[in-house]
Protein backbone atom coordinates (compact mmCIF):
# COMPACT_ATOMS: atom_id res chain seq x y z
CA UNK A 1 84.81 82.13 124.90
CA UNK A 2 84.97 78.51 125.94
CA UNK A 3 87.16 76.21 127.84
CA UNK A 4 88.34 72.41 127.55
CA UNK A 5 90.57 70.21 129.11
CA UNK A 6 92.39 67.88 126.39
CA UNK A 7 93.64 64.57 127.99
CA UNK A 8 94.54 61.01 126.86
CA UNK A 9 91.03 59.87 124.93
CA UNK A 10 89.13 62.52 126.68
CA UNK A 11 88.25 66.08 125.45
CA UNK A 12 86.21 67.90 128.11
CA UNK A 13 84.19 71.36 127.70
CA UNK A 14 84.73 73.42 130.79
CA UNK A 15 82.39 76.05 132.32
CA UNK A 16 85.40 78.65 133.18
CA UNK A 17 88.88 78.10 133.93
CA UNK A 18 90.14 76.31 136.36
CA UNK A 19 91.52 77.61 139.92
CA UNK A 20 94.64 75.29 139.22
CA UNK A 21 95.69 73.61 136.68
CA UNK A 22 94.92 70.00 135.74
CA UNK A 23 97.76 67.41 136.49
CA UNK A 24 97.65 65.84 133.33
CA UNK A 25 96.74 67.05 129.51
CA UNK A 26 96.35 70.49 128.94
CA UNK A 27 94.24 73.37 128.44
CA UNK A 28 92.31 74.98 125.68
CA UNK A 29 90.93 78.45 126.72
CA UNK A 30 89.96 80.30 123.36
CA UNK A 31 88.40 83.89 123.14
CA UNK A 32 87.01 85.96 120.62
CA UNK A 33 89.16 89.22 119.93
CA UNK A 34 86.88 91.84 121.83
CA UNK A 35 86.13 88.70 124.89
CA UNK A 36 90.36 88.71 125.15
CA UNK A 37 90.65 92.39 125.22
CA UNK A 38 87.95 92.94 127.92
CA UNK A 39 89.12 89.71 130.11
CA UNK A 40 93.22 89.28 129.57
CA UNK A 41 93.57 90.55 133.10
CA UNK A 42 91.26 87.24 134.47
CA UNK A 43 93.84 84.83 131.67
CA UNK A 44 97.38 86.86 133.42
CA UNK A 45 95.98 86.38 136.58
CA UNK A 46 95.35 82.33 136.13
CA UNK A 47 98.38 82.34 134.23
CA UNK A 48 100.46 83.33 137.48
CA UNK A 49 98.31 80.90 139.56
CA UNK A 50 99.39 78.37 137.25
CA UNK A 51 103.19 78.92 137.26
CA UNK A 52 102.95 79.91 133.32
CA UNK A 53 104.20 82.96 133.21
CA UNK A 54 102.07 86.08 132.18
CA UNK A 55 101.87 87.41 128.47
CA UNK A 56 104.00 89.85 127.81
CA UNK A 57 101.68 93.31 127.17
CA UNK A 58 103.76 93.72 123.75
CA UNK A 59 102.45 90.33 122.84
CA UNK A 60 98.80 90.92 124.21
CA UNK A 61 98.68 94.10 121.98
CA UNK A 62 99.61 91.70 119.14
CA UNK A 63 96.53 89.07 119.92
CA UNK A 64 94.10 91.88 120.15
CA UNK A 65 95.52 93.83 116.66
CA UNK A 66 92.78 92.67 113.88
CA UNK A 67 95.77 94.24 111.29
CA UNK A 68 98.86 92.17 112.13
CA UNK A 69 100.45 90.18 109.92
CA UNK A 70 101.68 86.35 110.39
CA UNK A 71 104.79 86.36 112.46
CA UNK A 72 106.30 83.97 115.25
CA UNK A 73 107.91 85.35 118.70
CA UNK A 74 108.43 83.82 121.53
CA UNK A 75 109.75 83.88 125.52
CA UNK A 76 110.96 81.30 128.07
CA UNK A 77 107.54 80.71 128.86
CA UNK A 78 105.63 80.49 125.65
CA UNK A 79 105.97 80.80 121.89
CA UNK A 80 103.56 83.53 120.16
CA UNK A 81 101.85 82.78 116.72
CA UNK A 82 99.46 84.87 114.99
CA UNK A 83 98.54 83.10 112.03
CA UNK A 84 96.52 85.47 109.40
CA UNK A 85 93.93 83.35 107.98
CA UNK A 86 92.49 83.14 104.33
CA UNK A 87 89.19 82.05 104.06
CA UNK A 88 86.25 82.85 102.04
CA UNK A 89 83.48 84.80 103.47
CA UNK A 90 80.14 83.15 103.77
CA UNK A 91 77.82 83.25 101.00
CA UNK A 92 80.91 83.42 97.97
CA UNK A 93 81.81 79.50 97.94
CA UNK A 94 79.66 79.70 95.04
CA UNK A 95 77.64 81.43 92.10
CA UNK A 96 74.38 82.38 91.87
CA UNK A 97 71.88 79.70 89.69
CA UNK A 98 71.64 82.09 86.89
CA UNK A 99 74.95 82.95 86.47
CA UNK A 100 76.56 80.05 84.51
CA UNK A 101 79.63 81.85 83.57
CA UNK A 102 80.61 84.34 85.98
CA UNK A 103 81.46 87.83 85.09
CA UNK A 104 84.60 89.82 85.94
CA UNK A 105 82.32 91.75 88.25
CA UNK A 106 82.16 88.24 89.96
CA UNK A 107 85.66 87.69 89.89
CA UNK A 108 86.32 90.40 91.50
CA UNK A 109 83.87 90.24 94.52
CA UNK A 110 85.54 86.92 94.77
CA UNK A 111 88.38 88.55 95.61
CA UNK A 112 87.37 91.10 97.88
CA UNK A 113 85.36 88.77 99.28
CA UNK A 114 88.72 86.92 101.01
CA UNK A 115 88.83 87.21 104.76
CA UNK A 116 92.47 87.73 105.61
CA UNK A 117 91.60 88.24 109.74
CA UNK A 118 94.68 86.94 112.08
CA UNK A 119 94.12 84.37 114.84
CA UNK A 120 96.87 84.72 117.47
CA UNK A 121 97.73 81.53 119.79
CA UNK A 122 100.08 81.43 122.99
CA UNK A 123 101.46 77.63 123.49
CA UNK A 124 102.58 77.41 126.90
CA UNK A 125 103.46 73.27 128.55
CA UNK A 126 100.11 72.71 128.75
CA UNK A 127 97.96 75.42 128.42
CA UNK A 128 96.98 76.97 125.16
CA UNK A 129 95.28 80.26 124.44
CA UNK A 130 94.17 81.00 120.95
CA UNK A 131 92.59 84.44 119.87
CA UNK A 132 89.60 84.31 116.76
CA UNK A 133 88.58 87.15 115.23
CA UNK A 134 84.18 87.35 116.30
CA UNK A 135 83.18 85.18 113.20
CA UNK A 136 85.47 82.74 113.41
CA UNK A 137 84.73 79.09 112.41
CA UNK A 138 87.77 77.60 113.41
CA UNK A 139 87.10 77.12 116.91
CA UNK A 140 83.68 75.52 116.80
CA UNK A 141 85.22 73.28 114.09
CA UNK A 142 87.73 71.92 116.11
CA UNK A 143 85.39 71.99 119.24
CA UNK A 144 83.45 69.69 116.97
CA UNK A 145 85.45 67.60 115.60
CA UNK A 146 87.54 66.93 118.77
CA UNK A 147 84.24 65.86 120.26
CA UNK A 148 83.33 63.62 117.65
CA UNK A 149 86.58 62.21 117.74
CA UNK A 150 86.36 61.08 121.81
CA UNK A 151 82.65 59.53 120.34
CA UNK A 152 84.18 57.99 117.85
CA UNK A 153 82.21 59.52 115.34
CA UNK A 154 84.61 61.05 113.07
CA UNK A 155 86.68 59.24 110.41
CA UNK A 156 88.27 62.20 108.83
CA UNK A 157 91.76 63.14 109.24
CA UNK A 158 93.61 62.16 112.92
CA UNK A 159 91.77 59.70 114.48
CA UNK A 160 93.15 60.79 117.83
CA UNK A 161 93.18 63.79 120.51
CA UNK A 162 96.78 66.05 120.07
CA UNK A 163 98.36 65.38 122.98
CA UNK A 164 100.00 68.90 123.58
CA UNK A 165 99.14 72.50 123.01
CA UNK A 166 101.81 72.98 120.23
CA UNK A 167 100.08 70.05 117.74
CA UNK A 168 96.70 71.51 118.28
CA UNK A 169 97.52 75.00 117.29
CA UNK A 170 99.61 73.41 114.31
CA UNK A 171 96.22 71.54 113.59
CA UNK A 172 94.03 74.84 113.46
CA UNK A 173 97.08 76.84 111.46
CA UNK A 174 96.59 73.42 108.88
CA UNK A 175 93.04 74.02 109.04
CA UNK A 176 93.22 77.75 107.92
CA UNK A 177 95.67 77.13 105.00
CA UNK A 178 93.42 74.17 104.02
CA UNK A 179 90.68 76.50 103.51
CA UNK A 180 92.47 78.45 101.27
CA UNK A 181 93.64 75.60 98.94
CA UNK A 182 89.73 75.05 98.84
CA UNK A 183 89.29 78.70 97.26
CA UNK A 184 91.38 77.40 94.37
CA UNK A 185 88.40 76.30 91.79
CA UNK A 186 86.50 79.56 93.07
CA UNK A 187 89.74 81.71 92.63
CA UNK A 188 90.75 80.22 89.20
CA UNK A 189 86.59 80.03 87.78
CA UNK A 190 86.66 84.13 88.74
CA UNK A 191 90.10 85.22 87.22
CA UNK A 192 89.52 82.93 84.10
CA UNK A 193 86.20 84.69 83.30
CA UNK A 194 87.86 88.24 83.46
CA UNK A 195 90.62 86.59 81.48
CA UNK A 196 87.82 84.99 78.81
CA UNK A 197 86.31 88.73 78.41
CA UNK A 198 89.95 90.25 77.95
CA UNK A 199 90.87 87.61 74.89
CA UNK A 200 86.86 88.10 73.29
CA UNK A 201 87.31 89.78 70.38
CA UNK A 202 83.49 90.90 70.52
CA UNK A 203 84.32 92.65 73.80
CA UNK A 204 85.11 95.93 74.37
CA UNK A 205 86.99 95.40 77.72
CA UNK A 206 87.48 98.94 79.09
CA UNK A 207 87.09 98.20 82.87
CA UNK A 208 90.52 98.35 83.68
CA UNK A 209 90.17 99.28 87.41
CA UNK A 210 88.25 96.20 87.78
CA UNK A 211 91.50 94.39 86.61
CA UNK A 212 93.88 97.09 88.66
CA UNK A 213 92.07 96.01 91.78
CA UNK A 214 92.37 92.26 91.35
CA UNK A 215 95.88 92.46 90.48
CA UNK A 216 96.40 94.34 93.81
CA UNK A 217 94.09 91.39 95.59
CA UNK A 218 96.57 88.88 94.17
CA UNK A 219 99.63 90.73 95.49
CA UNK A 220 97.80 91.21 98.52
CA UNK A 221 97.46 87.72 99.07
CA UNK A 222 100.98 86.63 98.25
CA UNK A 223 101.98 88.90 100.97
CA UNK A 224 99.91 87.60 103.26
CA UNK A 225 101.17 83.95 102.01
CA UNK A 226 104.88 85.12 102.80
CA UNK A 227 104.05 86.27 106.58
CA UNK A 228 102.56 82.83 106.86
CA UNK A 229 105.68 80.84 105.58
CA UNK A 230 108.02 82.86 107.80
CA UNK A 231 106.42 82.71 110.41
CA UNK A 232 106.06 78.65 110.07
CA UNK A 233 109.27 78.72 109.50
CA UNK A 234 110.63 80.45 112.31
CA UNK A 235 108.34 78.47 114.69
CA UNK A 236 110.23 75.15 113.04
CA UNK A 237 113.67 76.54 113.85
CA UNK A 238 112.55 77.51 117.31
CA UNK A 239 111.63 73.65 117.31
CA UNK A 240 114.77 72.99 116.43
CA UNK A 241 116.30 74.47 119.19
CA UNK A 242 114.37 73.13 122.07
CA UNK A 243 116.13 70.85 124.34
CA UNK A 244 116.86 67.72 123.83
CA UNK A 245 114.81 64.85 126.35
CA UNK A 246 115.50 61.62 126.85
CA UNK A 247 111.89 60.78 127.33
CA UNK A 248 111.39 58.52 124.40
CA UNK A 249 107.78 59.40 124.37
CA UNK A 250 108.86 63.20 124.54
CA UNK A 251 111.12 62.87 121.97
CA UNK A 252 108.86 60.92 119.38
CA UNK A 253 105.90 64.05 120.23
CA UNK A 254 108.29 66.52 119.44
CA UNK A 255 109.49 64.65 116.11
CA UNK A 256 105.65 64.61 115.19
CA UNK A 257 105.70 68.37 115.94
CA UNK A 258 108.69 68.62 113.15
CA UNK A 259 106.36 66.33 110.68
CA UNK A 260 103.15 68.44 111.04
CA UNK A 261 104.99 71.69 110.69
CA UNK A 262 106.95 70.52 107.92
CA UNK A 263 103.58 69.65 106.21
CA UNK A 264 101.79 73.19 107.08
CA UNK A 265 105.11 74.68 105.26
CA UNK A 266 104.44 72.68 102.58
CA UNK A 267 100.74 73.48 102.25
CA UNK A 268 101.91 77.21 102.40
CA UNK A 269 104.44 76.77 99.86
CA UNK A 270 101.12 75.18 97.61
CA UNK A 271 99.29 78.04 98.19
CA UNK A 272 102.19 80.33 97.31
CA UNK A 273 102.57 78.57 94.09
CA UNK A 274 98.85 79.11 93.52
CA UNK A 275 98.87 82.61 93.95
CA UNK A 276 101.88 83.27 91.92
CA UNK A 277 100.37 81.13 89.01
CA UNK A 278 97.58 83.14 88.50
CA UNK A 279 99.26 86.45 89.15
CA UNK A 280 101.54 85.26 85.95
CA UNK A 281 98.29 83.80 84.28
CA UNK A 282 96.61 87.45 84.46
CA UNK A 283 99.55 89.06 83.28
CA UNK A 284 99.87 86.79 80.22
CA UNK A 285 96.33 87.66 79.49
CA UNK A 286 97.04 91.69 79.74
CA UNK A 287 99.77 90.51 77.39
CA UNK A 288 97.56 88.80 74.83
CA UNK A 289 94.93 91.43 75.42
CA UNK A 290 97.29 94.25 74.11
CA UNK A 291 99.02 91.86 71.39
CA UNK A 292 95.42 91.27 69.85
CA UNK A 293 94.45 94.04 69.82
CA UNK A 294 97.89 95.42 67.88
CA UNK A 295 96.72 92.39 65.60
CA UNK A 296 93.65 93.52 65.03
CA UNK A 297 95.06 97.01 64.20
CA UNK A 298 97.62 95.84 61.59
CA UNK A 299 94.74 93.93 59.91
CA UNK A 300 92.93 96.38 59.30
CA UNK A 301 95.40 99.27 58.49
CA UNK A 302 96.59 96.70 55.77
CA UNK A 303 93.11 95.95 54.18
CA UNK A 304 93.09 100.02 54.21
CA UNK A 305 96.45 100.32 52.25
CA UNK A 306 95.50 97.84 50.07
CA UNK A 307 92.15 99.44 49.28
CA UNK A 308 94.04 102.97 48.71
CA UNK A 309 96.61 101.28 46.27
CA UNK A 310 93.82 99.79 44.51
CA UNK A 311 92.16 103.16 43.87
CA UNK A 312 95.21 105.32 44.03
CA UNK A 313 95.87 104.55 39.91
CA UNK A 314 92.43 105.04 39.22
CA UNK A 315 92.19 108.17 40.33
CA UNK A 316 94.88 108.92 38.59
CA UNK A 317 92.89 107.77 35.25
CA UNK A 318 89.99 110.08 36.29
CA UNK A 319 92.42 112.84 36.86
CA UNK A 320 93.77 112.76 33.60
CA UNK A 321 90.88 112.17 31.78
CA UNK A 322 88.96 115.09 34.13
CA UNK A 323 91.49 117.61 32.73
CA UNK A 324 90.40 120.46 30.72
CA UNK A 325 91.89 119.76 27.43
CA UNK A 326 90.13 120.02 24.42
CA UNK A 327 92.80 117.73 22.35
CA UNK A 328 92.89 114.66 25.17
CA UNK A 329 93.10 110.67 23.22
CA UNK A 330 89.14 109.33 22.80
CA UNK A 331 87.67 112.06 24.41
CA UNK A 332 85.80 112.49 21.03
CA UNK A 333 84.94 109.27 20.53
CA UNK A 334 81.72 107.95 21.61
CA UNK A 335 82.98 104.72 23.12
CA UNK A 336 85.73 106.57 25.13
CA UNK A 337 83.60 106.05 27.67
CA UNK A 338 83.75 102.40 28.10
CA UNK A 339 86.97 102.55 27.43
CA UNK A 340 88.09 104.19 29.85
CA UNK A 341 85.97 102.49 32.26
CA UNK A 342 87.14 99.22 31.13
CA UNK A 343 90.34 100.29 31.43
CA UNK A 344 90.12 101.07 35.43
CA UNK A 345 88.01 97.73 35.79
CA UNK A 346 90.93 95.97 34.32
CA UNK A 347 93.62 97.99 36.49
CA UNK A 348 91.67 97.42 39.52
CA UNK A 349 90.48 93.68 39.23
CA UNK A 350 94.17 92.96 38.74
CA UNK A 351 95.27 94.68 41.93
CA UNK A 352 92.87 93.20 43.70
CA UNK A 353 93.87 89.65 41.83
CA UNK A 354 97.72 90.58 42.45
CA UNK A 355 96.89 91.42 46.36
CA UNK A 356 95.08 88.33 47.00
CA UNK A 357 97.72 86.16 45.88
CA UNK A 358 100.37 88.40 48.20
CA UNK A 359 97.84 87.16 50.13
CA UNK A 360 97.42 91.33 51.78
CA UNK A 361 93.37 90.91 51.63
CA UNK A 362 93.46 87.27 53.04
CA UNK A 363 92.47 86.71 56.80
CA UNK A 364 95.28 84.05 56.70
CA UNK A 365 98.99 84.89 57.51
């Protein structure tokens, strides 16, 4: 767990919580799941000595669930967001050096390998409270970063401190949906190699639980993309309905709240897009798969029909010359023989020509 106090230009790491509450900026405490579940009753009690109002237990049963999905809730003292993340696991940003073109094994340890764990945040005035799962790299990030930034060390993105509660936590909810758009070359290399071995006709693709399971990993994830846009956009109407100030400062703050939420909806709606892209990719290569494949079958049942009506009349000669009659034409004559067989050469040849030209033994269509 760790601590900071978050005012003007400065962004101070604290040592524990405060006994009362700075009077200006705000307050950062962030906890690891199983830290928040064995110390929420040290956060209620500085909560009360704070005048913040205490979590409700419904809602601290929601920061400590690992399986919740995104969804927004909120009281007269605080709004509740838990925010599932999507995220690679460490170690699958990338392939191995000998594997050039990655297998559909590959693809679909890519998408298993997706860590879907929910980060829950309470926004009070001025204290926030944000739950990671134990691995969590968002915090440190932004512990980081926010450092860097009072240095002025850091060039990337905001070049200042958020100046409430509410526009950090939409920062770190930006943060985690960022992450995912940077899955999108790793997500698209994986699926398009299992798509490449569905379409090779020198393949004999019969793995169809591997492509079961990343169907269900696709579906999985546009669920997950779903709770996130509600959610978002609940928390945007709840804006909405705050009262109005007539702080100018207050009121510009809160219009910057509007722009960055609007813009994490929009990211969301990206990723949505995304992942229903290559859920309609992977079905138009099942589609292809199967349509090939009744190609491939016609093909050859039709250079097999035309092979049989080739032969078909001469086996009929054979027949009629094989029969047991003693009075049958040149069967007495010793060049019978020949021409019979010339006969079926010339019967068969022009079948063959006669085909050919119907174009029926012809790999073009």
């Amino acid at each position: 767990m760790r601590f900071f106090h978050i005012h003007g230009d400065r962004f101070i790491e604290l040592g524990q919580l405060p006994a009362d509450l700075p009077a200006e900026g705000f307050l950062w405490a962030s906890y690891s799941r199983p830290e928040f579940e064995q110390r929420f009753g040290e956060v209620q009690h500085k909560l009360q000595r704070w005048d913040c109002g205490q979590l409700v237990d419904l809602h601290v049963s929601d920061l400590i669930n690992a399986q919740l999905p995104s969804h927004f809730d909120y009281t007269s003292w605080y709004d509740l967001i838990v925010f599932r993340r999507l995220a690679a696991l460490p170690g699958t940003d990338s392939l191995p050096a000998d594997e050039q073109t990655p297998s559909a094994n590959t693809a679909a340890q890519a998408l298993e390998a997706i860590d879907t764990s929910p980060i829950g945040f309470a926004v009070f005035d001025h204290v926030l409270i944000s739950v990671h799962p134990a691995d969590c790299m968002v915090r440190d990030f932004f512990a980081d970063k926010l450092g860097h930034l009072t240095e002025g060390r850091d060039l990337r993105g905001s070049a200042r401190l958020p100046t409430s509660p509410a526009e950090l936590m939409l920062r770190m909810v930006n943060h985690t949906v960022d992450n995912y758009l940077e899955l999108r070359r790793l997500l698209s290399r994986h699926l398009g190699s299992l798509q490449r071995e569905l379409m090779d006709a020198h393949s004999h693709f019969d793995n169809w639980s591997l492509l079961l399971a990343s169907r269900d990993a696709l579906h999985r994830l546009e669920e997950i993309s779903e709770d996130q846009r509600s959610a978002i956009q609940e928390w945007i109407d709840a804006l909405d309905e705050w009262p109005l100030s007539e702080d100018a400062q207050l009121r510009r703050e809160r219009e910057l709240l509007r722009v960055r939420s609007r813009d994490v909806l929009e990211h969301i709606e990206r990723v949505l897009t995304h992942v229903r892209r290559l859920e309609s990719s992977s079905e138009a290569a099942v589609q292809m798969h199967f349509s090939a494949l009744g190609h491939r079958t016609n093909s050859i049942m039709r250079t097999l029909t035309v092979l049989t009506a080739i032969f078909l009349p001469l086996n009929l000669i054979t027949g009629i010359f094989g029969m047991n009659f003693d009075g049958l034409p040149l069967i007495h004559k010793a060049a019978g023989f020949w021409i019979a067989f010339g006969l079926m050469l010339a019967v068969g040849l022009g079948l063959g020509l006669f085909f050919w030209r119907k174009r029926y033994l012809s790999s073009r269509h």
